[in-house]
C-alpha atoms as a PDB file:
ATOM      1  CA  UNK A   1       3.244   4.286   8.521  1.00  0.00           C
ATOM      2  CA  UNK A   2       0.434   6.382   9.949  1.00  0.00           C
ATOM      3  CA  UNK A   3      -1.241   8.659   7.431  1.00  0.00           C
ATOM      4  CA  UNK A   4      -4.290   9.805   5.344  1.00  0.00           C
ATOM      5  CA  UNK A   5      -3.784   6.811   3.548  1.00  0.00           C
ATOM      6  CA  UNK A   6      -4.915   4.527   6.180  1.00  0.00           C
ATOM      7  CA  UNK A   7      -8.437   5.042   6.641  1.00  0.00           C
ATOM      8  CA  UNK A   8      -9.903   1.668   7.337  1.00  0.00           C
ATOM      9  CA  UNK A   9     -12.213   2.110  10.102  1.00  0.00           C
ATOM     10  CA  UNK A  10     -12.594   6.156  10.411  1.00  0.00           C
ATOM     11  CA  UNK A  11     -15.611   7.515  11.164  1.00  0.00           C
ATOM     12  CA  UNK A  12     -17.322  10.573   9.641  1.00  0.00           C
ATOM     13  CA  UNK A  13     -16.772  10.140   6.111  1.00  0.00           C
ATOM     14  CA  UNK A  14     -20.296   8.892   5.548  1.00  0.00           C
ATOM     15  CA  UNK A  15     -21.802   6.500   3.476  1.00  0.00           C
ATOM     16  CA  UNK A  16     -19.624   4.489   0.865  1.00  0.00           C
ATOM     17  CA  UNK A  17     -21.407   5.275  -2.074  1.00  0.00           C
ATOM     18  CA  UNK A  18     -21.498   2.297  -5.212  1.00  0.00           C
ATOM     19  CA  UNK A  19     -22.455   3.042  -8.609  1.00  0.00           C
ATOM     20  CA  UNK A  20     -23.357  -0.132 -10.510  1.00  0.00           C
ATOM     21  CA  UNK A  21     -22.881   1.033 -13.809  1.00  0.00           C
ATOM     22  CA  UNK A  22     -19.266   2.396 -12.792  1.00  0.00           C
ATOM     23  CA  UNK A  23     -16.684   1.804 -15.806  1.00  0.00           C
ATOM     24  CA  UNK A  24     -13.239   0.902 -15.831  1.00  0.00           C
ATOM     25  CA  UNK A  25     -11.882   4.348 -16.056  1.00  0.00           C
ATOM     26  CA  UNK A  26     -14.913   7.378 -16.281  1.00  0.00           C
ATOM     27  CA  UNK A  27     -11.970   9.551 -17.994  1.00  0.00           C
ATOM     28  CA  UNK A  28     -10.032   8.525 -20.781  1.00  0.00           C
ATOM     29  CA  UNK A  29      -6.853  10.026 -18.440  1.00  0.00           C
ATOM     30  CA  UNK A  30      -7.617   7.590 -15.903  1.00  0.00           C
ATOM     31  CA  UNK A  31      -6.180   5.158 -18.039  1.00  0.00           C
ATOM     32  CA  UNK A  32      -3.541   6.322 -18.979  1.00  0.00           C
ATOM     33  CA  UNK A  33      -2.679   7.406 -15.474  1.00  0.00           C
ATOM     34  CA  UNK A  34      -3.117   3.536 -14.272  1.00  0.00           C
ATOM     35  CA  UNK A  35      -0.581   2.587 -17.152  1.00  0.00           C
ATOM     36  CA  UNK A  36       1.850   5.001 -16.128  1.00  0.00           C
ATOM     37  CA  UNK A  37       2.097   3.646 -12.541  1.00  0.00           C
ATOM     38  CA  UNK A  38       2.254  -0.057 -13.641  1.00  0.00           C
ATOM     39  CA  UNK A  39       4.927   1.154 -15.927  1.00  0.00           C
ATOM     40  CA  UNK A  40       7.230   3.654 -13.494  1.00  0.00           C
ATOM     41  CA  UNK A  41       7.704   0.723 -11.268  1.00  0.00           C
ATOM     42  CA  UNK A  42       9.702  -1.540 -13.734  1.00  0.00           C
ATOM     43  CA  UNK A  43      11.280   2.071 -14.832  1.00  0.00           C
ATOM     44  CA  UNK A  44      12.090   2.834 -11.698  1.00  0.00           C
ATOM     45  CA  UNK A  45      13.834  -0.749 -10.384  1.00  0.00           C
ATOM     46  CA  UNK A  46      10.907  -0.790  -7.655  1.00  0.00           C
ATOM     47  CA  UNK A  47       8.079  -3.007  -6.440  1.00  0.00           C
ATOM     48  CA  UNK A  48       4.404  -2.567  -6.059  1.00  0.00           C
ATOM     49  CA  UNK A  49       5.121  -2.331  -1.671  1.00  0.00           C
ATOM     50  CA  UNK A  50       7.267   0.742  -2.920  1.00  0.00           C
ATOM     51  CA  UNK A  51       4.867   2.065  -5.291  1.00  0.00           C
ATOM     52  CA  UNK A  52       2.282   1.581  -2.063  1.00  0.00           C
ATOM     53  CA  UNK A  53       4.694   3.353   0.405  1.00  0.00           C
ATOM     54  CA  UNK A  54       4.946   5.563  -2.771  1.00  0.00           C
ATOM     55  CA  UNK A  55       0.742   7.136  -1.709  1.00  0.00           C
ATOM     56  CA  UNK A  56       1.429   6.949   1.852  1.00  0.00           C
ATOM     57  CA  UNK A  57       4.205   9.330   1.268  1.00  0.00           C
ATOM     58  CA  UNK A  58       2.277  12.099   0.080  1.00  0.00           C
ATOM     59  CA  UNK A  59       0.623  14.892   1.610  1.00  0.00           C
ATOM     60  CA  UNK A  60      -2.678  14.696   2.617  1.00  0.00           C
ATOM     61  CA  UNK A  61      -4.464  17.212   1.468  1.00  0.00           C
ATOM     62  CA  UNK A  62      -2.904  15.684  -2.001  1.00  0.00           C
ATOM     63  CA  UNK A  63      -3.964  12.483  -1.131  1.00  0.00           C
ATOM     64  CA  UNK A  64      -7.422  13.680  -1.093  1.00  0.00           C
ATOM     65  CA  UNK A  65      -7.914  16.516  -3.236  1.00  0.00           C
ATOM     66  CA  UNK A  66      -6.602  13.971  -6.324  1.00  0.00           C
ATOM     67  CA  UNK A  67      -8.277  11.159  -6.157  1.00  0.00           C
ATOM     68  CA  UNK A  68      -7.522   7.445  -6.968  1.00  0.00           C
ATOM     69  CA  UNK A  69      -5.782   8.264 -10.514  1.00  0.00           C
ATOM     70  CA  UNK A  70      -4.080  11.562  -9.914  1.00  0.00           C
ATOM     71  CA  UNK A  71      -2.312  10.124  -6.407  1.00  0.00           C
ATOM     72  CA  UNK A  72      -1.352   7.252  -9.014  1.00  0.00           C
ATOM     73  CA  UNK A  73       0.104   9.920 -11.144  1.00  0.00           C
ATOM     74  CA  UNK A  74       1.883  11.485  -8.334  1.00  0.00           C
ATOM     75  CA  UNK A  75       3.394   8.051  -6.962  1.00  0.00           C
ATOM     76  CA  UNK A  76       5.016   7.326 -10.295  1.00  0.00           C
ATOM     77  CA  UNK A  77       6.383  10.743 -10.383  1.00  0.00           C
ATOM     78  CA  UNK A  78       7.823   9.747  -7.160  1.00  0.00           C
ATOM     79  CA  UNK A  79       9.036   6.333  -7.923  1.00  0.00           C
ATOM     80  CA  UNK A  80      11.183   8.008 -11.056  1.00  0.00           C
ATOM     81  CA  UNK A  81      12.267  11.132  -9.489  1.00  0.00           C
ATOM     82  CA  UNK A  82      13.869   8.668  -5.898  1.00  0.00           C
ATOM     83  CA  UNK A  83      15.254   6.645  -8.778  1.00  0.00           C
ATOM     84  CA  UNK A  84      17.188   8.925 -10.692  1.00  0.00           C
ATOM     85  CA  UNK A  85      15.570   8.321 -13.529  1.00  0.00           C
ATOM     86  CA  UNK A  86      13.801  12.065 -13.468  1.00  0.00           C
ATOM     87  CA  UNK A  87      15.093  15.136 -12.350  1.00  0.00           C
ATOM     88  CA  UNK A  88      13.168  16.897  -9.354  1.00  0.00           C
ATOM     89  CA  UNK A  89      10.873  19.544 -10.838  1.00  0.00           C
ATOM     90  CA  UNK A  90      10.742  17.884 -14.210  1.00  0.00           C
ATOM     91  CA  UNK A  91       7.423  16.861 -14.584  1.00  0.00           C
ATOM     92  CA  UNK A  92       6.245  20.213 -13.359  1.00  0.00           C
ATOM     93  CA  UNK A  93       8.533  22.095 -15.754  1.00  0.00           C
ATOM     94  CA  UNK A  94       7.343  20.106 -18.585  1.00  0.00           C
ATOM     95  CA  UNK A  95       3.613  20.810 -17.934  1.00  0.00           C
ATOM     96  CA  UNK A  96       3.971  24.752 -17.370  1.00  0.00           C
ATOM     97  CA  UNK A  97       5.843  24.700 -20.758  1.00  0.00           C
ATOM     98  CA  UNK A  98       3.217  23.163 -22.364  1.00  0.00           C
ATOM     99  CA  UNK A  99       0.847  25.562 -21.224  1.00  0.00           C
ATOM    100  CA  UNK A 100       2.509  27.760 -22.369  1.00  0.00           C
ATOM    101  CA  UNK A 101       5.117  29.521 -20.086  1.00  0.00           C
ATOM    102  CA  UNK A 102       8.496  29.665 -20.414  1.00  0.00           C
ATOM    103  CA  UNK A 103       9.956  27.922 -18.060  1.00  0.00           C
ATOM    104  CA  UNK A 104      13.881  26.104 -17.517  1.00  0.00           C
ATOM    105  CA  UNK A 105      12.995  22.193 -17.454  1.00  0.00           C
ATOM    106  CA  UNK A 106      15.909  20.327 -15.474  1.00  0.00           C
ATOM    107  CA  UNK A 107      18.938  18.744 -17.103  1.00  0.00           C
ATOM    108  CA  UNK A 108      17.877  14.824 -17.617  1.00  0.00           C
ATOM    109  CA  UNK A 109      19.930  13.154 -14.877  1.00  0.00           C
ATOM    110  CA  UNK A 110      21.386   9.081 -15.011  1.00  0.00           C
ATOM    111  CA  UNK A 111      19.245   6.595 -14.369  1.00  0.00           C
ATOM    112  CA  UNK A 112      20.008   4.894 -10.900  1.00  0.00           C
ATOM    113  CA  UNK A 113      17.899   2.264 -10.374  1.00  0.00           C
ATOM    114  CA  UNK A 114      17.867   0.161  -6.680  1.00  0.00           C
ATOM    115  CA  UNK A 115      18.969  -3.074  -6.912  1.00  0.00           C
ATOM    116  CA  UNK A 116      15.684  -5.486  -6.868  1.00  0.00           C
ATOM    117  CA  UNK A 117      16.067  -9.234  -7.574  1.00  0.00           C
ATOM    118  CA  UNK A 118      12.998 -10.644  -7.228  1.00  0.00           C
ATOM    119  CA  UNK A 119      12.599 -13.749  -5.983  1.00  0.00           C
ATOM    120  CA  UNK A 120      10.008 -15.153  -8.044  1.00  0.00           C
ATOM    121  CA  UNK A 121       6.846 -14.191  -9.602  1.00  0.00           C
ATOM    122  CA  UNK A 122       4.305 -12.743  -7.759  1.00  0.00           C
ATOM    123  CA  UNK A 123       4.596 -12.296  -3.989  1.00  0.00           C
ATOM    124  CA  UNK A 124       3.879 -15.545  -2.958  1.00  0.00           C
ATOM    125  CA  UNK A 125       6.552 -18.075  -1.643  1.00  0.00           C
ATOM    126  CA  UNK A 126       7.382 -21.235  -0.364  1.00  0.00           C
ATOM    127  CA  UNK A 127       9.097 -21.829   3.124  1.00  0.00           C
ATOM    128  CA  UNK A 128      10.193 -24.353   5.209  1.00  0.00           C
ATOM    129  CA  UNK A 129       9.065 -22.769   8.802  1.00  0.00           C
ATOM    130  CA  UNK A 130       6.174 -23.983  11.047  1.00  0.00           C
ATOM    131  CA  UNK A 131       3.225 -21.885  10.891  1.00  0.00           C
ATOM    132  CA  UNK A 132       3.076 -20.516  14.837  1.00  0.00           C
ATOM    133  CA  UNK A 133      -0.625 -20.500  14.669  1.00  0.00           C
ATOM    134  CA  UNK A 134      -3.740 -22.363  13.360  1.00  0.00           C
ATOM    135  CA  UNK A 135      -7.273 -22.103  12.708  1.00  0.00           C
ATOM    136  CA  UNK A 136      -9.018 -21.601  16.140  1.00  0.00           C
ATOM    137  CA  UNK A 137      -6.171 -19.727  18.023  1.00  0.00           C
ATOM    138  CA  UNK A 138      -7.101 -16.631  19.901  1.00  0.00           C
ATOM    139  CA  UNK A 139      -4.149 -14.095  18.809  1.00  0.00           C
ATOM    140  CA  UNK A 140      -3.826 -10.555  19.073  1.00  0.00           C
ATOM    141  CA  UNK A 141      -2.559  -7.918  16.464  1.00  0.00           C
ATOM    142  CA  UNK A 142       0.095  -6.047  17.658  1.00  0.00           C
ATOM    143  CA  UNK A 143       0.588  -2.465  18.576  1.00  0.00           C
ATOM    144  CA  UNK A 144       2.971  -2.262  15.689  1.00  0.00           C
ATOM    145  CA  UNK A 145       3.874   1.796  14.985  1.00  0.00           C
ATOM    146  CA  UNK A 146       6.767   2.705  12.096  1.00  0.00           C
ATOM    147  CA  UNK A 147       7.219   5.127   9.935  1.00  0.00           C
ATOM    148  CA  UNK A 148       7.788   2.626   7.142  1.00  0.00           C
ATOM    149  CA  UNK A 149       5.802   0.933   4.977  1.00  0.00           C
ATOM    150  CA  UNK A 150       2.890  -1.741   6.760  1.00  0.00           C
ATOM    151  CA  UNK A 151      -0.187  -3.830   5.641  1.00  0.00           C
ATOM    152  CA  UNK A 152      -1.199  -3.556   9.029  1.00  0.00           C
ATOM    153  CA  UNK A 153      -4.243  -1.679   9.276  1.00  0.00           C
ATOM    154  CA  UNK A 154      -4.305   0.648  12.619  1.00  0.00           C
ATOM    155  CA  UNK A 155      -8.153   0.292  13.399  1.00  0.00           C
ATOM    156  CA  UNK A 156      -7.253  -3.707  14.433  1.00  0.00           C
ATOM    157  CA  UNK A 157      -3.778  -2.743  16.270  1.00  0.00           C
ATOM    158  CA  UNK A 158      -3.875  -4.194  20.145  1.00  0.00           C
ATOM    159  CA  UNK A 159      -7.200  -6.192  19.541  1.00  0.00           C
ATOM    160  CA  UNK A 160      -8.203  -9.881  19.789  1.00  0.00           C
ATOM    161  CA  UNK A 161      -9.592 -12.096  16.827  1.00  0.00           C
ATOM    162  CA  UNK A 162      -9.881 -15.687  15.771  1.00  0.00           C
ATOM    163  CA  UNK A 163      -7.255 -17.280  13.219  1.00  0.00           C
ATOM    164  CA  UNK A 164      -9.913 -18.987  10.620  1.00  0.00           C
ATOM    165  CA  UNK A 165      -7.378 -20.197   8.037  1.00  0.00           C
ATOM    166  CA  UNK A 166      -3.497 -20.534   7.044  1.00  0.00           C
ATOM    167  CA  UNK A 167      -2.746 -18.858   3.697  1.00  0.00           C
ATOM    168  CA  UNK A 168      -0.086 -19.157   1.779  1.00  0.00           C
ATOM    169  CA  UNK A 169       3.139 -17.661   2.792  1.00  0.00           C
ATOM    170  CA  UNK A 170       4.123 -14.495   0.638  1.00  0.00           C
ATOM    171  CA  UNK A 171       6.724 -11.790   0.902  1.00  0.00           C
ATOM    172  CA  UNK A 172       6.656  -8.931   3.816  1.00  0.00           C
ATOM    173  CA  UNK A 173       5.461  -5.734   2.521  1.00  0.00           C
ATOM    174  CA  UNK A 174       7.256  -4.143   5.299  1.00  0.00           C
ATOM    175  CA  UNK A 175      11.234  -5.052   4.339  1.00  0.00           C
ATOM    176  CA  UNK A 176      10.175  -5.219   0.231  1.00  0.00           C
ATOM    177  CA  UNK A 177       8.881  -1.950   0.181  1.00  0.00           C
ATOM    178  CA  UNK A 178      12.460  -0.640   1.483  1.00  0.00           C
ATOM    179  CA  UNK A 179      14.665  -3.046  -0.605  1.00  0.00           C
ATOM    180  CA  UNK A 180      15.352  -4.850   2.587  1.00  0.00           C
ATOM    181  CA  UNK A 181      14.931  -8.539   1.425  1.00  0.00           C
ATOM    182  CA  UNK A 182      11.658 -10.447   0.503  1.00  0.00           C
ATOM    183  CA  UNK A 183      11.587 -12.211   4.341  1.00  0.00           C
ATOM    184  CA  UNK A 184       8.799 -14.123   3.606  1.00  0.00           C
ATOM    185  CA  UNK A 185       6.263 -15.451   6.180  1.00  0.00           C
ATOM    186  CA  UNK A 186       3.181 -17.054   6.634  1.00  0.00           C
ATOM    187  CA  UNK A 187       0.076 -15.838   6.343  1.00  0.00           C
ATOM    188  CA  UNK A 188      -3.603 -15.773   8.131  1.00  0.00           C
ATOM    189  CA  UNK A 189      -7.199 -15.040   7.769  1.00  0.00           C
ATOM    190  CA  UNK A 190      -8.204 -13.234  11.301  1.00  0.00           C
ATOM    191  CA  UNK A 191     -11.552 -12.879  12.383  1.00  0.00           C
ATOM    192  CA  UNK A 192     -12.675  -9.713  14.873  1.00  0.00           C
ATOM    193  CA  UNK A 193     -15.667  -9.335  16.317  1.00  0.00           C
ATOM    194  CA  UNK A 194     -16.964  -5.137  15.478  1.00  0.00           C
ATOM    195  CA  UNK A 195     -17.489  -4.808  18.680  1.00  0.00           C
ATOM    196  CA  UNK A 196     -14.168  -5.693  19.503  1.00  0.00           C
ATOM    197  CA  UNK A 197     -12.985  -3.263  16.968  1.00  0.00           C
ATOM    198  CA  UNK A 198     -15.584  -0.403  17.430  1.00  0.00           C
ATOM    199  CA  UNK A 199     -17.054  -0.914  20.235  1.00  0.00           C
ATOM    200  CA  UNK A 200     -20.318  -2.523  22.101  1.00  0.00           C
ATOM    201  CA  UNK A 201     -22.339   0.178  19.874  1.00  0.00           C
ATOM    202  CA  UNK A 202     -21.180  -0.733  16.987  1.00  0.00           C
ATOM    203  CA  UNK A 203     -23.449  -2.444  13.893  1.00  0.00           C
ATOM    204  CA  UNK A 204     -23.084  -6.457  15.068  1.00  0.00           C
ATOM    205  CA  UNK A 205     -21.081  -7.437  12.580  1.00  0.00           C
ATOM    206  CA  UNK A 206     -17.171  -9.809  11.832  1.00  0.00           C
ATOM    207  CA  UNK A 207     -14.355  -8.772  10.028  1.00  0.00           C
ATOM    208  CA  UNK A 208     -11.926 -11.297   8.437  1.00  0.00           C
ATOM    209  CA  UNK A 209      -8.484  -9.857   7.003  1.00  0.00           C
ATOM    210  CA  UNK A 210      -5.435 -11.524   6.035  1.00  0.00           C
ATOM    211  CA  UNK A 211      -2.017 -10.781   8.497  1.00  0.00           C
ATOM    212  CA  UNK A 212       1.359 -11.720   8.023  1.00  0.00           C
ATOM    213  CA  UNK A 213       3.094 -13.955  10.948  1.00  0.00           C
ATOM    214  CA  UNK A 214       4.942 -10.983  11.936  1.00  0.00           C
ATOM    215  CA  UNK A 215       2.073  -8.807  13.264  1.00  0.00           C
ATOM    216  CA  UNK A 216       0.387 -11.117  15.533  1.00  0.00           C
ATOM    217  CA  UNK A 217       1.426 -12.701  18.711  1.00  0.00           C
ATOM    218  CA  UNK A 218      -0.598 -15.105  21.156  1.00  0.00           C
ATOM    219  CA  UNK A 219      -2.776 -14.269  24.253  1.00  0.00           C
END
C-alpha cells in the first residue's frame, strides 16, 4: 500500500545521519518494545508480512512522531486487538489507570486467532516452476498500486533495470500478509541505473534490490 511508510527514494528529508557508536537499544524500553512485537505475532496467530502491513496501517503523523520502537509498540497493539486477543481501548485504559485515573478498562474478550499454517521455516521455499527471467534480462517493475500489503518499493514502479542474479524462491509478502496462502515465487536481484530512477541529475550511482517474479514483466 501507499503510505508514510514507504519512503525509499523521497526527497527532502536530508542527510541520513549514522552514529558509529549506536547501541542495540539507547533506552532500556526499546527492548522491551522489540520483544513485545516478536512476541504479539505468535500471540496473535500472525506473520511478520502482517506485523509489516501492521506499520503501514498506521497514521502518519504516528508513524513519525514515534519512532522505530514506539510504531513497534503500536503494531503489536494492533496485531492483538484484530486478533481478539485484546479488547479495543485496552491498552489505553490500562496505561491511564496506571497513571493514575480512574478509568473502565474493557472486559477481556476470547482469543480468535487466524488460521496460519506455515509452510516451513523461514520464508524461503522450494518450487518446481521455471524462473521467467535470468541474469542479463532487461525487465521492468510494474506499475503495481493496492491497498494491501507490498515489498514493492514505489520509487522503482514503471522503470527499467538489469536482472543480475536468481535468488531463492520465498513466500509472497503480498497474499501472506492477508492469510491468503504462502504462493511462493522466485526471486531476483535488479539493477537500476539512478538516473533511471531519479533522473539525469541525479548522483551517478546503481541500485540493486531483490523482487519477487510477480512484480516484474519483460520489455
Amino acid at each position: 500500500m501507499d503510505g508514510i511508510h514507504d519512503m525509499g527514494g523521497m526527497h527532502g528529508w536530508g542527510t541520513v545521519a549514522i552514529d558509529p557508536d549506536e547501541p542495540v537499544f539507547r533506552e532500556r524500553w526499546h527492548g522491551r518494545a522489540f520483544a513485545m512485537g516478536a512476541m504479539s505475532m505468535g500471540l496473535s496467530g500472525t506473520n511478520l508480512d502482517a506485523f509489516r502491513h501492521g506499520l503501514e496501517r498506521l497514521h502518519p503523523y504516528e508513524y513519525l512522531a514515534d519512532g522505530y520502537y514506539g510504531r513497534w509498540l503500536a503494531c503489536a497493539e494492533t496485531l492483538l486487538v484484530d486478533s481478539g486477543v485484546l479488547a479495543p481501548g485496552a491498552v489505553e485504559a490500562r496505561a491511564r489507570n496506571l497513571m493514575g485515573e480512574q478509568v473502565t478498562e474493557p472486559a477481556d474478550v476470547e482469543e480468535n486467532k487466524p488460521s496460519y499454517e506455515r509452510g516451513g521455516a523461514g520464508s524461503l521455499r522450494e518450487i518446481d516452476d521455471e524462473p521467467a527471467f535470468s541474469p542479463g534480462d532487461r525487465v521492468r517493475a510494474k506499475d503495481m498500486r493496492t491497498g494491501g500489503h507490498t515489498r514493492m518499493p514505489g520509487y522503482i514502479r514503471g522503470h527499467t533495470g538489469t536482472v543480475q542474479a536468481l535468488r531463492p524462491a520465498a513466500l509472497l509478502p503480498d497474499t501472506n500478509a492477508h492469510f491468503q496462502g504462502e504462493n511462493p515465487q522466485h526471486v531476483y536481484t535488479v539493477e537500476f541505473d539512478s538516473a533511471e530512477l531519479w533522473g539525469q541529475d541525479a548522483e551517478a550511482a546503481t541500485l540493486r534490490i531483490d523482487l519477487f517474479e510477480s512484480y516484474l514483466e519483460a520489455t
